[in-house]
N, C-alpha and C. Protein backbone atom coordinates (compact mmCIF):
# COMPACT_ATOMS: atom_id res chain seq x y z
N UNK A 1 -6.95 -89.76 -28.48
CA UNK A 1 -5.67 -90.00 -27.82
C UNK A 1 -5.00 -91.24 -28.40
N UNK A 2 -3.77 -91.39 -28.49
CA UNK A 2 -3.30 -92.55 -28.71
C UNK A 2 -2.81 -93.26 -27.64
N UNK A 3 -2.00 -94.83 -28.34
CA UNK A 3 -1.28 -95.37 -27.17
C UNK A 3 -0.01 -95.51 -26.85
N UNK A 4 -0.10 -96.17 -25.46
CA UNK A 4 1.34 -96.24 -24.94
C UNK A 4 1.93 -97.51 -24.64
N UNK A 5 2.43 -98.29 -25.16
CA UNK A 5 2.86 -99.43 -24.48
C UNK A 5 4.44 -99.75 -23.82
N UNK A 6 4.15 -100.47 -22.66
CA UNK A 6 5.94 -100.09 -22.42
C UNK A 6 6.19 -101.53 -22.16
N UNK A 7 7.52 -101.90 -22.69
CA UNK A 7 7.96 -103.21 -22.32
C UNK A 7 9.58 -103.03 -21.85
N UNK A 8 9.85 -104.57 -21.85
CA UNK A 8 11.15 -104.48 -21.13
C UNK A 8 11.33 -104.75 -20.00
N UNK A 9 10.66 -105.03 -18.93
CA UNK A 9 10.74 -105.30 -17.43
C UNK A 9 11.25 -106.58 -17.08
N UNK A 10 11.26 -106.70 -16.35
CA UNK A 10 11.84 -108.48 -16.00
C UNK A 10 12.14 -108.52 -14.47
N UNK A 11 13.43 -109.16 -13.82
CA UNK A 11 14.05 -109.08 -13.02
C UNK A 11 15.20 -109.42 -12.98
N UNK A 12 15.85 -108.32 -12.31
CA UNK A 12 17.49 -108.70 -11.83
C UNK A 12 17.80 -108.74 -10.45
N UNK A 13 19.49 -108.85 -10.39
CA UNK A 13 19.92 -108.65 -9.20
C UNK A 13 20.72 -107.53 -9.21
N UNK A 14 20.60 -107.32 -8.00
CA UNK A 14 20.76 -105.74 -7.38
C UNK A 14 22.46 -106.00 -8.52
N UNK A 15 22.51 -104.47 -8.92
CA UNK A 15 23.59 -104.54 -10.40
C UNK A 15 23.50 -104.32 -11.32
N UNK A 16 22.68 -104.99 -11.65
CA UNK A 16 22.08 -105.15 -13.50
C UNK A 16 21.32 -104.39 -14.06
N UNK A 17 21.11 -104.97 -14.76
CA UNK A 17 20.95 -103.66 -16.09
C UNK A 17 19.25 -103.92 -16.26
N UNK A 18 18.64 -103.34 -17.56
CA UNK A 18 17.10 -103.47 -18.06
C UNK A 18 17.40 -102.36 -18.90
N UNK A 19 16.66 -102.40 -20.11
CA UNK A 19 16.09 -101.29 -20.91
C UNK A 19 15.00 -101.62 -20.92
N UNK A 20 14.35 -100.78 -20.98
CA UNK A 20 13.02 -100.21 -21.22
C UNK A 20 12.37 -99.45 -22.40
N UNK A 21 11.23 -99.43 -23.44
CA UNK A 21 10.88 -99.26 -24.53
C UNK A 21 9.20 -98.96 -24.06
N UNK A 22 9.01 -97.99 -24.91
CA UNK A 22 7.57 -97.37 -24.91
C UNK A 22 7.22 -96.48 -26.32
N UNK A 23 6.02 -97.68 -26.70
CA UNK A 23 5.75 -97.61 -27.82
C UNK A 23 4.80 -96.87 -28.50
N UNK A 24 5.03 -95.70 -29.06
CA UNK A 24 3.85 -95.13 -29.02
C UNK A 24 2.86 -94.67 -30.63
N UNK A 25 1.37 -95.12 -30.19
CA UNK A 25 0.84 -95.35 -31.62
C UNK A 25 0.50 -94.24 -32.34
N UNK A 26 0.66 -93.20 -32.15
CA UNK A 26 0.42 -92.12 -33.14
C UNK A 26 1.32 -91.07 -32.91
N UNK A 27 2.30 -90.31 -34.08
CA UNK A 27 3.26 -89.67 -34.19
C UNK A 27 2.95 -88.10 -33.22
N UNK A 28 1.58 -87.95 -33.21
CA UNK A 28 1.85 -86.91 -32.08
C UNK A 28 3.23 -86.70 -31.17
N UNK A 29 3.37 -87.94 -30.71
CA UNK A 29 4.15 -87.84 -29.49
C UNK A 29 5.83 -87.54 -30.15
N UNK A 30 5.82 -87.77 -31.19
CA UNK A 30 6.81 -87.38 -31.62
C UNK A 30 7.74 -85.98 -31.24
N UNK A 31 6.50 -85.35 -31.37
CA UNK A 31 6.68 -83.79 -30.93
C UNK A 31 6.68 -83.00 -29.53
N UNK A 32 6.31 -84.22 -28.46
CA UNK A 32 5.86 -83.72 -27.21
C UNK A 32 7.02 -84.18 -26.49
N UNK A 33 7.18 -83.39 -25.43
CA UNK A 33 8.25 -84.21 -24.52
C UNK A 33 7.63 -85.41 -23.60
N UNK A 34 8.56 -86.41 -23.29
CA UNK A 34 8.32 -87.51 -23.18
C UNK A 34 8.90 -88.02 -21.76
N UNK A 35 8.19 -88.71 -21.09
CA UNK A 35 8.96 -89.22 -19.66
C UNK A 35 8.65 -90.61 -18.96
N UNK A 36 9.26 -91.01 -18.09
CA UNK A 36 8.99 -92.01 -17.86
C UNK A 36 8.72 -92.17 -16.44
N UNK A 37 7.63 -92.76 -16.20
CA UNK A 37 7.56 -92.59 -14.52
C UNK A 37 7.38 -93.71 -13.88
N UNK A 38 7.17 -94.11 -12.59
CA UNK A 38 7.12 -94.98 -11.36
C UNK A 38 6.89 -95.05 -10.84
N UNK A 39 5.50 -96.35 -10.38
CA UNK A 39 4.93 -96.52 -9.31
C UNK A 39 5.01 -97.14 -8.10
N UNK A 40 5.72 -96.82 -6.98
CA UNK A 40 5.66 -98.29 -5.94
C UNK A 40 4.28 -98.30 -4.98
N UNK A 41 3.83 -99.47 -5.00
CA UNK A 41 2.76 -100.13 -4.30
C UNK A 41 2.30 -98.73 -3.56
N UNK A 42 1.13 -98.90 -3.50
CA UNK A 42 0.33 -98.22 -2.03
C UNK A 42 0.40 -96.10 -3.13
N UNK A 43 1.51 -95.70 -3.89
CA UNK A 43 2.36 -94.48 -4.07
C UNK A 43 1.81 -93.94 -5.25
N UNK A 44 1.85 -92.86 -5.34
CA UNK A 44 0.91 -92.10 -6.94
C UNK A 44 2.58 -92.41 -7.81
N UNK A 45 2.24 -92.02 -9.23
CA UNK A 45 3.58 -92.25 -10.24
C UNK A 45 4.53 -90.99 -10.07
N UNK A 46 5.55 -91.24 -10.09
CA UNK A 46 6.59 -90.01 -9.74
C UNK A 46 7.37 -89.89 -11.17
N UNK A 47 7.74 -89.21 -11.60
CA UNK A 47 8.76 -89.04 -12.87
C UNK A 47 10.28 -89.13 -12.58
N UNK A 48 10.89 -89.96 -13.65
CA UNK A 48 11.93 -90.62 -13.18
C UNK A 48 12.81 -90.15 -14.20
N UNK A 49 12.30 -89.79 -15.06
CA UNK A 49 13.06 -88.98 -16.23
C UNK A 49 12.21 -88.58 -17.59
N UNK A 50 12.33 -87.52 -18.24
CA UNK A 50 11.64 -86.64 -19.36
C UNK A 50 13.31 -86.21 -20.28
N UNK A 51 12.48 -86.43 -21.47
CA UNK A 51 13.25 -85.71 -22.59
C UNK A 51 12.54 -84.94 -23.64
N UNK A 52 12.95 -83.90 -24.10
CA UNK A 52 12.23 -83.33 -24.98
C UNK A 52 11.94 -83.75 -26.27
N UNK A 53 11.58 -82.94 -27.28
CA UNK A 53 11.95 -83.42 -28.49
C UNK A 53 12.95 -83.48 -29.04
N UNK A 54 13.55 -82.25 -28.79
CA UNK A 54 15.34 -81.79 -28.98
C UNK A 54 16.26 -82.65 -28.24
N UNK A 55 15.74 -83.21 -27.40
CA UNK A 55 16.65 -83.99 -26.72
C UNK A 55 17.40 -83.88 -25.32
N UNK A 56 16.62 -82.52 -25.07
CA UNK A 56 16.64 -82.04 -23.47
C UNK A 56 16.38 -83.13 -22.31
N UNK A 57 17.17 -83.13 -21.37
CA UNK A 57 16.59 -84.29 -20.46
C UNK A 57 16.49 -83.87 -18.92
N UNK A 58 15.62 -84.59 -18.43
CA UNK A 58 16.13 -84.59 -17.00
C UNK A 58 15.79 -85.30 -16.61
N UNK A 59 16.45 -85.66 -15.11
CA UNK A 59 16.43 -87.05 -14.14
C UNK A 59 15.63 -86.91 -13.24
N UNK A 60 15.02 -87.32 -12.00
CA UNK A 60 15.12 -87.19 -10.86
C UNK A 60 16.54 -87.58 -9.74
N UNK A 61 16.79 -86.98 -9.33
CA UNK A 61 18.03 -87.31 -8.26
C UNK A 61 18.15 -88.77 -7.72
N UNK A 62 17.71 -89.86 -7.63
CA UNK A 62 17.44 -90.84 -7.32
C UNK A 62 17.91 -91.75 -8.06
N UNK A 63 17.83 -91.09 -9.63
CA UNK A 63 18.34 -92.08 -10.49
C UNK A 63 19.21 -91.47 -11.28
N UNK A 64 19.70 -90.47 -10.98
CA UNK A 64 21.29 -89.80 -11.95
C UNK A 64 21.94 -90.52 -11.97
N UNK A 65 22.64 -90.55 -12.90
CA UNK A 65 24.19 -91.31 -13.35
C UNK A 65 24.15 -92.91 -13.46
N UNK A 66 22.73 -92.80 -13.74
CA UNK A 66 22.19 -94.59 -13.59
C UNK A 66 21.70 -94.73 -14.68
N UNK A 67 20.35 -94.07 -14.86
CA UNK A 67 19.33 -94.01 -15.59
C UNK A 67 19.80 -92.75 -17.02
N UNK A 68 19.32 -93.94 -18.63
CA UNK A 68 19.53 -92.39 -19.53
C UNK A 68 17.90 -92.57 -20.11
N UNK A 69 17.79 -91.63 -20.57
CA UNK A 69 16.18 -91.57 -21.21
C UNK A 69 16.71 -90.86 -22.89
N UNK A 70 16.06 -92.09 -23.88
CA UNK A 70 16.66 -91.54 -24.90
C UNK A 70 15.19 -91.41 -25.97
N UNK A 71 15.16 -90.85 -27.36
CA UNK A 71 14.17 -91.51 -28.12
C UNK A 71 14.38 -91.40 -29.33
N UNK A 72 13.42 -92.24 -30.03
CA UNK A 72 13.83 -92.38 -31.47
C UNK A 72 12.45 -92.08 -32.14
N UNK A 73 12.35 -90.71 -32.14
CA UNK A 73 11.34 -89.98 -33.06
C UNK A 73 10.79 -90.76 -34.21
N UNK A 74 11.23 -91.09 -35.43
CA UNK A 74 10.81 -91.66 -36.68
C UNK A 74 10.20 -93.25 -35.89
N UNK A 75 10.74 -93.53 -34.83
CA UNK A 75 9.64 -94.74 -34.47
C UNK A 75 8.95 -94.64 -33.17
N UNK A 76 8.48 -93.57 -32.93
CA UNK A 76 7.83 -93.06 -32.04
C UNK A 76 8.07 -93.85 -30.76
N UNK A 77 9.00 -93.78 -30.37
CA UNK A 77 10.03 -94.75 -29.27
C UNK A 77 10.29 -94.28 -28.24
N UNK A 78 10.52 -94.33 -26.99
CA UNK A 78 11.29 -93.66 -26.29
C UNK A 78 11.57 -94.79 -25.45
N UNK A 79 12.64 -95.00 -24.69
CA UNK A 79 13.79 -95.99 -24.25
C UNK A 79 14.59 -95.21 -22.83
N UNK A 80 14.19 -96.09 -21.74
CA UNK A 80 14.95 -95.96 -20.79
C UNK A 80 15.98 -97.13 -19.75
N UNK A 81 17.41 -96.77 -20.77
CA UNK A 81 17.92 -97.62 -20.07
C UNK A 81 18.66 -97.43 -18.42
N UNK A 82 18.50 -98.46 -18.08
CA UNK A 82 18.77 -98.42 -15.99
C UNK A 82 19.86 -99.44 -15.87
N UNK A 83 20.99 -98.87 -15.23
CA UNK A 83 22.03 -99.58 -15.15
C UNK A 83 21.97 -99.67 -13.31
N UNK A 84 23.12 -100.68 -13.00
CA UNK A 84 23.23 -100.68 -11.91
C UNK A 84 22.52 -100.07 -10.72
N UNK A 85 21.28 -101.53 -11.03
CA UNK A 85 20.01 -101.07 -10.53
C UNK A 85 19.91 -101.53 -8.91
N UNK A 86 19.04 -100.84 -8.41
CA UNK A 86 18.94 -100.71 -6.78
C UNK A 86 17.62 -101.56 -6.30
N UNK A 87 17.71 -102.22 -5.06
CA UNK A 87 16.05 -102.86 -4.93
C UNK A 87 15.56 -102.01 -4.90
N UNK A 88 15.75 -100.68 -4.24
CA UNK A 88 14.69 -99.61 -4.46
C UNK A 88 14.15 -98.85 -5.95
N UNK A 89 14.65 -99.59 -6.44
CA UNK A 89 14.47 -99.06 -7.97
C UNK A 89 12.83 -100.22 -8.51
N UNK A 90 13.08 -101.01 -7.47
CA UNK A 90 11.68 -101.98 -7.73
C UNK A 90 10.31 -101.51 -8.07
N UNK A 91 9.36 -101.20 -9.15
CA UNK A 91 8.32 -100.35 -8.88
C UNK A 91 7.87 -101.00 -10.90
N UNK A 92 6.53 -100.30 -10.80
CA UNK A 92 6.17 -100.50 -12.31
C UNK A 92 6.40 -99.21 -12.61
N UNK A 93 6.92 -99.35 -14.34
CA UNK A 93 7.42 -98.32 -14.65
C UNK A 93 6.55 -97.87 -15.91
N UNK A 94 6.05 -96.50 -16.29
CA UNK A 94 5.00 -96.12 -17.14
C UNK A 94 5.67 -95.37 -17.95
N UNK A 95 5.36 -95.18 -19.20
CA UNK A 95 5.88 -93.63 -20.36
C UNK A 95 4.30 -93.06 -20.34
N UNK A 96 4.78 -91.85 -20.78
CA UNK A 96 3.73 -90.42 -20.55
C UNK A 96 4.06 -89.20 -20.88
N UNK A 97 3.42 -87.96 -21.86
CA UNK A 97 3.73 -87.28 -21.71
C UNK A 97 4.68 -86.27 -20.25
N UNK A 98 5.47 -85.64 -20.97
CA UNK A 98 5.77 -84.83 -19.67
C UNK A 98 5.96 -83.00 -20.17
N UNK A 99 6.36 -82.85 -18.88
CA UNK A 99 6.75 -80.99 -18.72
C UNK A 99 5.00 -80.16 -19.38
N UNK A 100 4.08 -81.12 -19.13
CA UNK A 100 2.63 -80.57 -19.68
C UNK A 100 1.72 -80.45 -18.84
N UNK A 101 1.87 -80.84 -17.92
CA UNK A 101 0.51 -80.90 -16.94
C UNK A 101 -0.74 -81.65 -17.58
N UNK A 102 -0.77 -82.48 -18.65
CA UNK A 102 -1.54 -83.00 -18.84
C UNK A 102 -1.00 -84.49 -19.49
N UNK A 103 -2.08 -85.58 -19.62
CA UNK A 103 -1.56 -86.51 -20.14
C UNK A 103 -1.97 -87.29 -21.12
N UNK A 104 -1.86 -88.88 -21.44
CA UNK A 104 -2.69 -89.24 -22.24
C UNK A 104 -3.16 -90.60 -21.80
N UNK A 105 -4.33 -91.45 -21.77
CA UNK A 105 -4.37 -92.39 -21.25
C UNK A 105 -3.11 -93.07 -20.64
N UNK A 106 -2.88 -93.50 -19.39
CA UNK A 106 -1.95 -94.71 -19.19
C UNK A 106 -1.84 -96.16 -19.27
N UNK A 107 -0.98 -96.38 -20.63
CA UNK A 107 -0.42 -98.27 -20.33
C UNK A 107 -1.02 -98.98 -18.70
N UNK A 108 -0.80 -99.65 -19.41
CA UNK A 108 -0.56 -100.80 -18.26
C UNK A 108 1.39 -101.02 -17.71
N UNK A 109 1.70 -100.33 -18.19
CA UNK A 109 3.07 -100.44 -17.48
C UNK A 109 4.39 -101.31 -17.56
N UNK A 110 5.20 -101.85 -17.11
CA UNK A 110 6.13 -102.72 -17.23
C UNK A 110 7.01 -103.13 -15.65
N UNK A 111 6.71 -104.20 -15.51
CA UNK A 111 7.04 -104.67 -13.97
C UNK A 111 9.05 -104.57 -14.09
N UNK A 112 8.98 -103.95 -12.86
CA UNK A 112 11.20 -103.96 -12.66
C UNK A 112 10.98 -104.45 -11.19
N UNK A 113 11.35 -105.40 -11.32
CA UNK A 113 11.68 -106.22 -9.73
C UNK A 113 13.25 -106.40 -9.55
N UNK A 114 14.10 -105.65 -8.76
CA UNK A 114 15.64 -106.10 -8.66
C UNK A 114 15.71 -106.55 -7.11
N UNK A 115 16.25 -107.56 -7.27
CA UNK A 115 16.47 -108.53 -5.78
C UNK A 115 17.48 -109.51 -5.84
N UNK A 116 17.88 -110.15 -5.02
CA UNK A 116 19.05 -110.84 -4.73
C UNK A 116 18.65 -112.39 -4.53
């Protein structure tokens, strides 16, 4: 299996922005569809958005018209930027295969704290 690393987290105030980057070490993933998910405290990871290889996407409802999920194949990348972000948007955020039912080891994640 290879890896996943995701960076980019920080904190804002309720508004602002973050991108997000997940780095991944072997071109497999190039080919797989790709997603990004979210954990809040105590909660299993939920998917917050997937794109294909082609470039197919989808959201969860929670974060439409907020959140884009993009990637950059030749650097085995995938990038989720979050605009006009919500405290409830507060949670660690993971990349992972998606649309597979299976996965590949998980990162350690990237902390999004938005607060006032």
């Amino acid at each position: 299996q290879g890896h996943l690393v995701e960076s980019g987290g920080g904190s804002v105030q309720p508004g602002g922005s973050l991108r997000l980057s997940c780095a991944a070490s072997k071109t497999i993933f190039s080919d797989l569809p790709m997603g990004w998910y979210r954990q809040f405290p105590g909660s299993q990871r939920d998917l917050v958005a997937d794109i294909t290889r082609d470039g197919d996407t989808n959201y969860a409802d929670s974060v439409k018209g907020r959140f884009t999920i993009s990637r950059d194949s030749a650097e085995n990348t995938v990038y989720l930027q979050m605009n006009n972000l919500k405290p409830e948007d507060t949670a660690v955020y993971y990349c992972n295969i998606a649309r597979t039912g299976w996965y590949s080891d998980w990162g350690q994640g990237t902390q999004v704290t938005v607060s006032s």
